[in-house]
Protein backbone atom coordinates (compact mmCIF):
# COMPACT_ATOMS: atom_id res chain seq x y z
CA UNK A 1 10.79 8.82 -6.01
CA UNK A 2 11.40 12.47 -7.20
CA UNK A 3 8.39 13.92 -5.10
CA UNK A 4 9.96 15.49 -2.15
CA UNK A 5 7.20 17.98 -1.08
CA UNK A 6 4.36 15.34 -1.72
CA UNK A 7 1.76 14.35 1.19
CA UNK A 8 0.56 11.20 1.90
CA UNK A 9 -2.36 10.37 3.82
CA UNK A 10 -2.53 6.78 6.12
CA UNK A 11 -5.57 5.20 7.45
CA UNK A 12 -5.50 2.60 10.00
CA UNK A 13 -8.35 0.24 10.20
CA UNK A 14 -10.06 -2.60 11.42
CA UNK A 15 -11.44 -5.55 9.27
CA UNK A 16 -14.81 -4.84 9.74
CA UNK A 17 -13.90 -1.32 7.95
CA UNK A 18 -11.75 -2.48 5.84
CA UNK A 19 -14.14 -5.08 4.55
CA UNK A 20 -16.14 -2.21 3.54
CA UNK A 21 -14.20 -0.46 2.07
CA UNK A 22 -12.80 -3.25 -0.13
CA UNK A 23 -16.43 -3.82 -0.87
CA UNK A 24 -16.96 -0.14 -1.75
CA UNK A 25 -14.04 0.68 -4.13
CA UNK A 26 -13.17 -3.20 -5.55
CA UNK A 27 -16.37 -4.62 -5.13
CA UNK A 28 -14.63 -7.69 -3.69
CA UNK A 29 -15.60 -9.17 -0.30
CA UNK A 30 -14.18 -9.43 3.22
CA UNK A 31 -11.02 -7.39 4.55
CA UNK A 32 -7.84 -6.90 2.30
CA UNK A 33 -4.52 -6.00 3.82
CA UNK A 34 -3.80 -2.33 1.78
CA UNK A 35 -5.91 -0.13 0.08
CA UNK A 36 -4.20 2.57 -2.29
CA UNK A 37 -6.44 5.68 -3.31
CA UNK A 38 -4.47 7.62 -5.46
CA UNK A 39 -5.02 11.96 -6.02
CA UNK A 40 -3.15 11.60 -9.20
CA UNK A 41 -6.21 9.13 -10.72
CA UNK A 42 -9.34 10.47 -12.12
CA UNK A 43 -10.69 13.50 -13.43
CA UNK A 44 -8.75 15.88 -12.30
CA UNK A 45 -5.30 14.98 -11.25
CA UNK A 46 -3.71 18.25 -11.29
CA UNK A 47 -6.26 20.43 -8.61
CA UNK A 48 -3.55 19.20 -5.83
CA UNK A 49 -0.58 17.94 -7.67
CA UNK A 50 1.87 17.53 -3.94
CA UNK A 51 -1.03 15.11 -2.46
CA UNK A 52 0.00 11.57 -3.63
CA UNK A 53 -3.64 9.85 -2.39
CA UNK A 54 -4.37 7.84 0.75
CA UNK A 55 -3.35 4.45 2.33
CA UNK A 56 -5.52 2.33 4.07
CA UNK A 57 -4.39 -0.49 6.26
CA UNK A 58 -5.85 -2.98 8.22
CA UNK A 59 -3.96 -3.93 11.03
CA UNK A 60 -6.11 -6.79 11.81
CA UNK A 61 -5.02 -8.64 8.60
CA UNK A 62 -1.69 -6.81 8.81
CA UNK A 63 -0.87 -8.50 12.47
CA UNK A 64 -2.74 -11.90 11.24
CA UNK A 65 0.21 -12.17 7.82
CA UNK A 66 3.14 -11.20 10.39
CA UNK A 67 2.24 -13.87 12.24
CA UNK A 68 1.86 -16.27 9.25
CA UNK A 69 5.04 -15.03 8.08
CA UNK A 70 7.23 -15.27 10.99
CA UNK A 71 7.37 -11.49 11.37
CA UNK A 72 6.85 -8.91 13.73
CA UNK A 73 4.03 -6.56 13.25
CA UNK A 74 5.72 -3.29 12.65
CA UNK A 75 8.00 -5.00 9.71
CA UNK A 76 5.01 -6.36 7.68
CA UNK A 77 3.05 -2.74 8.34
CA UNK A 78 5.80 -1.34 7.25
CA UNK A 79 6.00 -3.72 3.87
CA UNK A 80 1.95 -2.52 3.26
CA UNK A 81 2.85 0.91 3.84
CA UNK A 82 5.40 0.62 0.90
CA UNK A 83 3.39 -1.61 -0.89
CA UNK A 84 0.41 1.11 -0.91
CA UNK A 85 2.82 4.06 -1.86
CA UNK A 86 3.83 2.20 -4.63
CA UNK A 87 0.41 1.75 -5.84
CA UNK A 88 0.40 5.28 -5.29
CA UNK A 89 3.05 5.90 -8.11
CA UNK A 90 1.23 3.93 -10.46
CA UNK A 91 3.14 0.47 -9.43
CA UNK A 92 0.36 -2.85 -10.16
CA UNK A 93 0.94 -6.40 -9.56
CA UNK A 94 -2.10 -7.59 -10.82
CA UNK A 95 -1.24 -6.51 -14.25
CA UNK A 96 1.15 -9.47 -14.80
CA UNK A 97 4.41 -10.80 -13.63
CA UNK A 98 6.92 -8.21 -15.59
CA UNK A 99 5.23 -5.67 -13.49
CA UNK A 100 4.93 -7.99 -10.13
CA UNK A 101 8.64 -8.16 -10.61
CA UNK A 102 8.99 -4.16 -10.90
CA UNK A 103 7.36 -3.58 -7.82
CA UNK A 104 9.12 -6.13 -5.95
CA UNK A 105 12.27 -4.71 -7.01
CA UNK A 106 10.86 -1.41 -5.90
CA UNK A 107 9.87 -2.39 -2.71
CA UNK A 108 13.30 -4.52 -2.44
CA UNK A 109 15.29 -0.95 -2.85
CA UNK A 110 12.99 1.25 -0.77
CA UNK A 111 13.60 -1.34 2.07
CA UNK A 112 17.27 -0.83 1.64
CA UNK A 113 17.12 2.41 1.93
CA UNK A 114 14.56 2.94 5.22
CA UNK A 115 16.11 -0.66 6.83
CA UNK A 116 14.28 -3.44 6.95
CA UNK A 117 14.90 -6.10 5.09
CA UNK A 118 12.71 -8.56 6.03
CA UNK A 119 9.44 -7.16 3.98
CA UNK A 120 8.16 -10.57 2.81
């Protein structure tokens, strides 16, 4: 993703915090599975141009979908860890389906490349 020398920050958390945090930042309620807070957003983007921004998971919610989907654990924390880096680089679902389809044909080819297929 042409940033070779970039660092990433990850955050593993509970509901409880993760509820808060969602609360916080999105003003939405209860526990989400992945939070993306990017370094390259805001006023000034450029201070620390090799930190990409933080991920936050929760692996309550993370370990509650693998088990919904038929997963293990560690292959749906790995799909929120990609998921969250690609929020990272700008990447939105919510703004529509062209772009839903972008980053699932993101995540589709970063989960060649590390894989692990099975990232539903």
């Amino acid at each position: 993703m042409g940033n070779p020398d970039s660092e990433l920050s990850i955050l593993i958390v509970d509901d409880a915090a993760m509820a808060d945090l969602n609360q916080q930042y999105r003003n939405r309620q209860g526990p989400t599975n992945v939070l993306a807070f990017s370094m390259r957003d805001g006023e000034f983007p450029d201070i620390h141009p090799e930190l990409l921004g933080d991920v936050v998971v929760s692996a309550d919610t993370a370990a509650r979908e693998a088990d919904e989907l038929g997963m293990s654990f560690d292959q749906r924390f790995d799909f929120l860890i990609v998921h969250g880096l690609l929020h990272l680089f700008g990447y939105d679902h919510e703004r529509g389906n062209a772009a839903a389809e972008e980053m699932d044909a993101k995540t589709e080819a970063l989960f060649k490349i590390i894989g692990n297929s099975e990232n539903s």
